[in-house]
N, C-alpha and C. Protein backbone atom coordinates (compact mmCIF):
# COMPACT_ATOMS: atom_id res chain seq x y z
N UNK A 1 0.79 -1.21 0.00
CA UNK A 1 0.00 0.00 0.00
C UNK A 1 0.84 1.28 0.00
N UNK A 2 1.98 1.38 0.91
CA UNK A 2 2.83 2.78 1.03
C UNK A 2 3.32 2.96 -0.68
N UNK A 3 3.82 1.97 -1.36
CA UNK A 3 3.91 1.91 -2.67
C UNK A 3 3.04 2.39 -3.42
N UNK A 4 2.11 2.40 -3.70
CA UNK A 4 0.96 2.75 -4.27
C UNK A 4 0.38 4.39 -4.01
N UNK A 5 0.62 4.41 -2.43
CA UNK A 5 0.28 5.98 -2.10
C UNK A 5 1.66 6.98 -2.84
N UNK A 6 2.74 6.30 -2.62
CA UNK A 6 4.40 7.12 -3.49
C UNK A 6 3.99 7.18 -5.04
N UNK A 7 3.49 6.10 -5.26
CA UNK A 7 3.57 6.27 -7.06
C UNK A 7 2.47 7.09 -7.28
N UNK A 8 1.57 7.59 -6.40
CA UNK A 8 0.17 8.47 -7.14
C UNK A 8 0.88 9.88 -6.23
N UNK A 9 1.47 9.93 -5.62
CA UNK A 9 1.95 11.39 -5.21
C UNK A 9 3.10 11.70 -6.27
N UNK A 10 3.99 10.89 -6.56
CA UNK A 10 4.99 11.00 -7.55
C UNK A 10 3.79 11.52 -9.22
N UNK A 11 3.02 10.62 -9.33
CA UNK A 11 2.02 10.96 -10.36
C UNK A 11 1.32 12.91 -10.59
N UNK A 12 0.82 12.47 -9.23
CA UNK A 12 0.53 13.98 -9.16
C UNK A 12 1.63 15.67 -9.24
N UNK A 13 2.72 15.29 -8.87
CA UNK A 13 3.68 15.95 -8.53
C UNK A 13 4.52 16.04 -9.98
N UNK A 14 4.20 14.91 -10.87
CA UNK A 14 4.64 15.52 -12.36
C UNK A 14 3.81 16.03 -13.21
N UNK A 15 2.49 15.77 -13.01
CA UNK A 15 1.72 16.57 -13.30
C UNK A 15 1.35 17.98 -13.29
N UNK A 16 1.32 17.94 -12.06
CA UNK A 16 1.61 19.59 -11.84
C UNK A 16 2.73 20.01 -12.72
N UNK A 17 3.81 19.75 -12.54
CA UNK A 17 4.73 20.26 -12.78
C UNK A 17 4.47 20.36 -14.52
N UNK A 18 3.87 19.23 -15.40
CA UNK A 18 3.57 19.37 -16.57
C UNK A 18 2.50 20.69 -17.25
N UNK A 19 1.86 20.91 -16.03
CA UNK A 19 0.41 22.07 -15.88
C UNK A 19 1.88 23.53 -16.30
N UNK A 20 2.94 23.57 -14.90
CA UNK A 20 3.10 24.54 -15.44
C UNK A 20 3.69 24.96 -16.29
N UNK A 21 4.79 23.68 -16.78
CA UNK A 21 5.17 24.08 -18.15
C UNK A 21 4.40 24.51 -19.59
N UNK A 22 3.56 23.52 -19.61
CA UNK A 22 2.35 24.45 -20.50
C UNK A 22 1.92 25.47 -19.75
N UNK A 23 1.94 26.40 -18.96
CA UNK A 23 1.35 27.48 -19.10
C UNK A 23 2.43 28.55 -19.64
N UNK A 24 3.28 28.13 -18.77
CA UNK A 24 4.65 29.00 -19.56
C UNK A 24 4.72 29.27 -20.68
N UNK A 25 4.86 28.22 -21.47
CA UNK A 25 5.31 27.62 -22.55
C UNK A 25 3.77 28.73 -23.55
N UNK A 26 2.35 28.88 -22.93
CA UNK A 26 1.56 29.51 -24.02
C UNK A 26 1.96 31.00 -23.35
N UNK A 27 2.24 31.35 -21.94
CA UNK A 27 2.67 32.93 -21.92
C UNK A 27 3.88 33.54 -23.11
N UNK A 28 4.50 32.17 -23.45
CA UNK A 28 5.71 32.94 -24.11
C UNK A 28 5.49 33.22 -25.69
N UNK A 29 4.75 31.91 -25.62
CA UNK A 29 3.95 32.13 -27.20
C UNK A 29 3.16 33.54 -27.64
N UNK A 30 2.36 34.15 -26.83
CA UNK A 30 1.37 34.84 -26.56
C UNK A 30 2.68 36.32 -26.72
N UNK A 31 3.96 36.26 -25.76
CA UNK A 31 4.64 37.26 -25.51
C UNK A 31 5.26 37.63 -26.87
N UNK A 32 5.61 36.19 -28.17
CA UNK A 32 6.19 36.66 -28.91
C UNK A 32 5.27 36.94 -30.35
N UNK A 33 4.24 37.49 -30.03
CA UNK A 33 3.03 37.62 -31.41
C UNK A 33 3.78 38.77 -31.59
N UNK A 34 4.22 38.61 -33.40
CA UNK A 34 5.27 40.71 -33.08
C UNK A 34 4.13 40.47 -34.43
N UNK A 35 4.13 42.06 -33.91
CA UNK A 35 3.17 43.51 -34.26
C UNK A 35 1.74 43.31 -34.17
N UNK A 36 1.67 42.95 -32.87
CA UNK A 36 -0.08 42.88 -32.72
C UNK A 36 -0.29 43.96 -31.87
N UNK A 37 -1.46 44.44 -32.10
CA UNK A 37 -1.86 45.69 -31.37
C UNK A 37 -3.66 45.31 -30.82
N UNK A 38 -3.52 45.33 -29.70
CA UNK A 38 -4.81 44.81 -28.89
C UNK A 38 -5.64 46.16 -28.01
N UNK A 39 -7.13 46.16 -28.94
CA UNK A 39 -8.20 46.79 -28.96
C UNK A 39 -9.06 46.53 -27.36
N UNK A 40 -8.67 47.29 -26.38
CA UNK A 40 -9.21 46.55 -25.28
C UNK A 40 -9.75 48.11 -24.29
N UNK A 41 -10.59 48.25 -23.30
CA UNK A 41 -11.44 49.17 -22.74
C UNK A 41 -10.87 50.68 -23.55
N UNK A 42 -11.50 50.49 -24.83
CA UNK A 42 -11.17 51.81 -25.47
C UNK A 42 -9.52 52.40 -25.23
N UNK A 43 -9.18 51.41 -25.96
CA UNK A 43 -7.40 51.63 -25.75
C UNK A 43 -7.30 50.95 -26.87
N UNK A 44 -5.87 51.41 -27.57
CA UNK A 44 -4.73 50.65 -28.17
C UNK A 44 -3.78 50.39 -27.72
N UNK A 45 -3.25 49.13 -27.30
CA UNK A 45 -2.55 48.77 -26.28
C UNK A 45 -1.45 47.69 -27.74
N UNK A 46 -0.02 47.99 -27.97
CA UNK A 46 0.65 49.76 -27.55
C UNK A 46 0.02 50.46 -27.61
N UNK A 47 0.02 51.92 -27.22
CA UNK A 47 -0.44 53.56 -28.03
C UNK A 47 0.88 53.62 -28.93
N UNK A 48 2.14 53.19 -28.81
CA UNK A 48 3.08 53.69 -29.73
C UNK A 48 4.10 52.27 -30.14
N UNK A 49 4.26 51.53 -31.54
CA UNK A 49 4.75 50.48 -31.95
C UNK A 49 5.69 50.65 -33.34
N UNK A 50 6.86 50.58 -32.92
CA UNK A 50 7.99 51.03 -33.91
C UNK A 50 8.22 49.56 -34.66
N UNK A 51 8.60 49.40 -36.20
CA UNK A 51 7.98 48.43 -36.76
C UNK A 51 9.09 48.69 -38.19
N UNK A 52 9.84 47.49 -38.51
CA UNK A 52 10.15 47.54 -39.74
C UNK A 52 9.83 47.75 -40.91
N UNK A 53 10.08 48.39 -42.36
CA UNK A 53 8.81 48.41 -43.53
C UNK A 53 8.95 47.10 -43.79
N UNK A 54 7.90 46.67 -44.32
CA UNK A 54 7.72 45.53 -45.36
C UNK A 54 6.57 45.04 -43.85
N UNK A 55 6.29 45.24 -42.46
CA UNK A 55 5.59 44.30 -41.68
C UNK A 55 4.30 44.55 -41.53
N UNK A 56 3.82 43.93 -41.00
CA UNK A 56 2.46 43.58 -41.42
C UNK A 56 1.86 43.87 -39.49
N UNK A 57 1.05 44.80 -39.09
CA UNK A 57 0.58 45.07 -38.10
C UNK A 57 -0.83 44.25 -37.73
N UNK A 58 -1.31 43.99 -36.80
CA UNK A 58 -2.49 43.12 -36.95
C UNK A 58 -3.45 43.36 -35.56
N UNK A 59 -4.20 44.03 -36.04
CA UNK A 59 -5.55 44.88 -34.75
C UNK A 59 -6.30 43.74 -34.23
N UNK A 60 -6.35 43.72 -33.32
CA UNK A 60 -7.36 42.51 -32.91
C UNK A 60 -8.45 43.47 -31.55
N UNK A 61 -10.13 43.49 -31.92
CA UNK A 61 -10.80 43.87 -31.31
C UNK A 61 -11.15 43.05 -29.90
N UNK A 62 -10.77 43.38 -28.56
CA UNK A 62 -11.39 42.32 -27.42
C UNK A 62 -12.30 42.94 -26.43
N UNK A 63 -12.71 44.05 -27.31
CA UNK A 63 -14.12 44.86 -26.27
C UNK A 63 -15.16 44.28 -26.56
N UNK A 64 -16.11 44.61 -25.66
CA UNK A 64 -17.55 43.79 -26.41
C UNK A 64 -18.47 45.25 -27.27
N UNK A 65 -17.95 46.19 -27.71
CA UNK A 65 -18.00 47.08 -28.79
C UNK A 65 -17.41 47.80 -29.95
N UNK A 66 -18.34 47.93 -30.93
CA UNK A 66 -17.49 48.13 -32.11
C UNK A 66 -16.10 48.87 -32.48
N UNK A 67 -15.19 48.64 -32.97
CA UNK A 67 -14.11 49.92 -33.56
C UNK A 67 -13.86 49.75 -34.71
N UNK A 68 -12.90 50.73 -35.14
CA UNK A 68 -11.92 50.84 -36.27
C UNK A 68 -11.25 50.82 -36.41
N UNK A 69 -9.97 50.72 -37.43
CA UNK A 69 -8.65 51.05 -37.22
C UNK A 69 -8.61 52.04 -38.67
N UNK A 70 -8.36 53.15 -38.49
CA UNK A 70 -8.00 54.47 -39.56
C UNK A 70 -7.10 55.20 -39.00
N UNK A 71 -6.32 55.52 -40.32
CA UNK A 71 -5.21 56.04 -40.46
C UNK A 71 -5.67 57.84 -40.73
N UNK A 72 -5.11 58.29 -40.13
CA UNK A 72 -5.50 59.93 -40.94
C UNK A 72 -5.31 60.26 -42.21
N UNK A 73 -4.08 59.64 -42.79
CA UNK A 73 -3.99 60.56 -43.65
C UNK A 73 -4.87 59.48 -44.71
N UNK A 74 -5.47 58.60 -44.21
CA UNK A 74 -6.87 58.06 -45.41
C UNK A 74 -5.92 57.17 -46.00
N UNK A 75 -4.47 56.13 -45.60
CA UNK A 75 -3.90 54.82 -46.52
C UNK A 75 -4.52 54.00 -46.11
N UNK A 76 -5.47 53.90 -44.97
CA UNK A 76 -5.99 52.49 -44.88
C UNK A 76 -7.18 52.47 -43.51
N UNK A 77 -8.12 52.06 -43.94
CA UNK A 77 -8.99 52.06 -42.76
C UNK A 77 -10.21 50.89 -42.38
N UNK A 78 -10.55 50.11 -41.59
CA UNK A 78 -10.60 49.11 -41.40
C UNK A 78 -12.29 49.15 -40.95
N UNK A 79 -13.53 47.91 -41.44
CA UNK A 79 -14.61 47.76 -41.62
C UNK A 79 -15.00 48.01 -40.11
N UNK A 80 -16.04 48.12 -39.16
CA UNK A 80 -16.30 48.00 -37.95
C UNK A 80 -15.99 46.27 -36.78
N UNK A 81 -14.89 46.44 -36.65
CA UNK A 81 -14.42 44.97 -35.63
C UNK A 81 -14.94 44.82 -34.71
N UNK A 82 -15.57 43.66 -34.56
CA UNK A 82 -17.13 43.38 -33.62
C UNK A 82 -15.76 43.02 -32.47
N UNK A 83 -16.66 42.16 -31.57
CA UNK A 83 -15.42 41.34 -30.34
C UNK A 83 -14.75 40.29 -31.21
N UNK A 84 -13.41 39.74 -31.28
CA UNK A 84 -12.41 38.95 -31.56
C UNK A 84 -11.84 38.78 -32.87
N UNK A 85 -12.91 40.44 -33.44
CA UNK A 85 -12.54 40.20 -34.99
C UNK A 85 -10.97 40.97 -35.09
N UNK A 86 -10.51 40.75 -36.02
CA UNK A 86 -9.07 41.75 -36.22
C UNK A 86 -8.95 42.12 -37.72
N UNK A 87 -7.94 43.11 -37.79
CA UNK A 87 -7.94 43.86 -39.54
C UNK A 87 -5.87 43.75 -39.21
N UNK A 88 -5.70 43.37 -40.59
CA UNK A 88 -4.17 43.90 -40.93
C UNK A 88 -3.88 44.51 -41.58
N UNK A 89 -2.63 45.48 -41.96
CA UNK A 89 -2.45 46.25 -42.17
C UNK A 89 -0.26 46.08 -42.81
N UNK A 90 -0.23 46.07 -44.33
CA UNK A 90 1.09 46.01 -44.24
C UNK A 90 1.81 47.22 -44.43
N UNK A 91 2.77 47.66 -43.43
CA UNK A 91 3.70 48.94 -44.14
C UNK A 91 4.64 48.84 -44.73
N UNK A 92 4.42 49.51 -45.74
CA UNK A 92 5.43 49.01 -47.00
C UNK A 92 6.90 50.34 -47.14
N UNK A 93 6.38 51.32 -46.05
CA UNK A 93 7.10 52.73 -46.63
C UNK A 93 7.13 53.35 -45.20
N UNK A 94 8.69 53.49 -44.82
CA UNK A 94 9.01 54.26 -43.76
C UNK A 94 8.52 55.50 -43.58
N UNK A 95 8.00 55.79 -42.08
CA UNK A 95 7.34 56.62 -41.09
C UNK A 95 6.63 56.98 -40.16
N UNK A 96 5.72 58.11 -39.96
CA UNK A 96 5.17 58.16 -38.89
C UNK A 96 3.55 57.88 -39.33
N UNK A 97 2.84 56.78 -38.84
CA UNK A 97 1.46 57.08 -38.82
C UNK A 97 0.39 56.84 -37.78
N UNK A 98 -0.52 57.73 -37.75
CA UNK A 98 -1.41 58.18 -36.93
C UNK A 98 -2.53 57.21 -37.38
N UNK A 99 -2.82 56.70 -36.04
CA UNK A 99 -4.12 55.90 -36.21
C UNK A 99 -5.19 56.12 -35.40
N UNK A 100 -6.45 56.25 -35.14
CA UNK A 100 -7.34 56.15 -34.46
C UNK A 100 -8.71 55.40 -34.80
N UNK A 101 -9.59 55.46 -33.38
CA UNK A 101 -10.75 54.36 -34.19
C UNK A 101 -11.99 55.58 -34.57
N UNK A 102 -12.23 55.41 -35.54
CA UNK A 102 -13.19 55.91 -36.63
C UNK A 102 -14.73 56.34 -35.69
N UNK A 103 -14.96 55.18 -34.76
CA UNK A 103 -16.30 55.16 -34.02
C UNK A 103 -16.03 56.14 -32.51
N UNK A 104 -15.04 55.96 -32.51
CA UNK A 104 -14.39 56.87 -30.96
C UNK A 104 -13.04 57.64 -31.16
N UNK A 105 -12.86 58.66 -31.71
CA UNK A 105 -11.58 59.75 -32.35
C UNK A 105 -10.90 59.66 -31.00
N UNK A 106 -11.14 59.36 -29.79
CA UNK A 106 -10.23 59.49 -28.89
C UNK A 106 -9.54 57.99 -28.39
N UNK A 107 -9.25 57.69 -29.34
CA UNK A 107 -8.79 56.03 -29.23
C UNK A 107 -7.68 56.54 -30.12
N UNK A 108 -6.51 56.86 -30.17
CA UNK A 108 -5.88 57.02 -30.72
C UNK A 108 -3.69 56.18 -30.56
N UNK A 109 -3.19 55.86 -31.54
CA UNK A 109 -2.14 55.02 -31.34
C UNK A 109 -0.99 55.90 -32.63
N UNK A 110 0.45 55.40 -32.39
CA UNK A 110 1.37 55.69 -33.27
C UNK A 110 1.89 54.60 -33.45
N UNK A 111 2.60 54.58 -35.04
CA UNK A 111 3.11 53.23 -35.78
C UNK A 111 4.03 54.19 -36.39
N UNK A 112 5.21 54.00 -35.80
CA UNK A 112 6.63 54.26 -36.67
C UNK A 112 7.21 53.34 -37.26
N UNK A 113 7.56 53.51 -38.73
CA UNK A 113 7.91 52.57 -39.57
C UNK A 113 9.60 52.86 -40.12
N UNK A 114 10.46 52.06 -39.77
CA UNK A 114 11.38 52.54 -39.91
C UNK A 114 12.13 51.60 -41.05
């Protein structure tokens, strides 16, 4: 019996330990999404994301209300993103651009393209 109680504590005790390597293991995944920009309590979270040309930026909406993603000077502006929808966006040409959401002008972010 003491056998039996060691091998299910040994059981449990790699288990766990398996729990937290997968969690790690999806925080880091999650840490290395490059150039996502996350739509969350009326924020752009960055507000400011410096970015190679040729990359490809990618909005993802996680409010439970609508936005946009528009550019001022009118290169690109994105349909209304319900919850979990997202819009991309590639910059092809170094600089500064101004983005905000279309439905709320005070949602506003910077994308330097260098």
């Amino acid at each position: 019996m003491p056998t039996i109680r060691i091998g299910r504590a040994l059981l449990m005790l790699l288990g766990g330990f398996a729990v937290i390597a997968a969690s790690a293991a999806m925080c880091v995944a999650r840490a290395e999404t490059p150039n996502a920009v996350t739509i969350k309590n009326f924020m752009f979270t960055p507000m400011a994301l410096t970015i190679k040309a040729g990359s490809t930026v990618t909005w993802k909406n996680l409010d439970g209300e609508p936005h946009t993603v528009v550019n001022d000077a009118g290169m690109f502006r994105s349909a209304a993103l319900d919850q979990n929808d997202s819009y991309q966006y590639k910059f092809d040409k170094p600089g500064v651009y101004h983005v905000f959401c279309g439905i709320h002008p005070n949602m506003k972010e910077t994308i330097t393209v260098q």
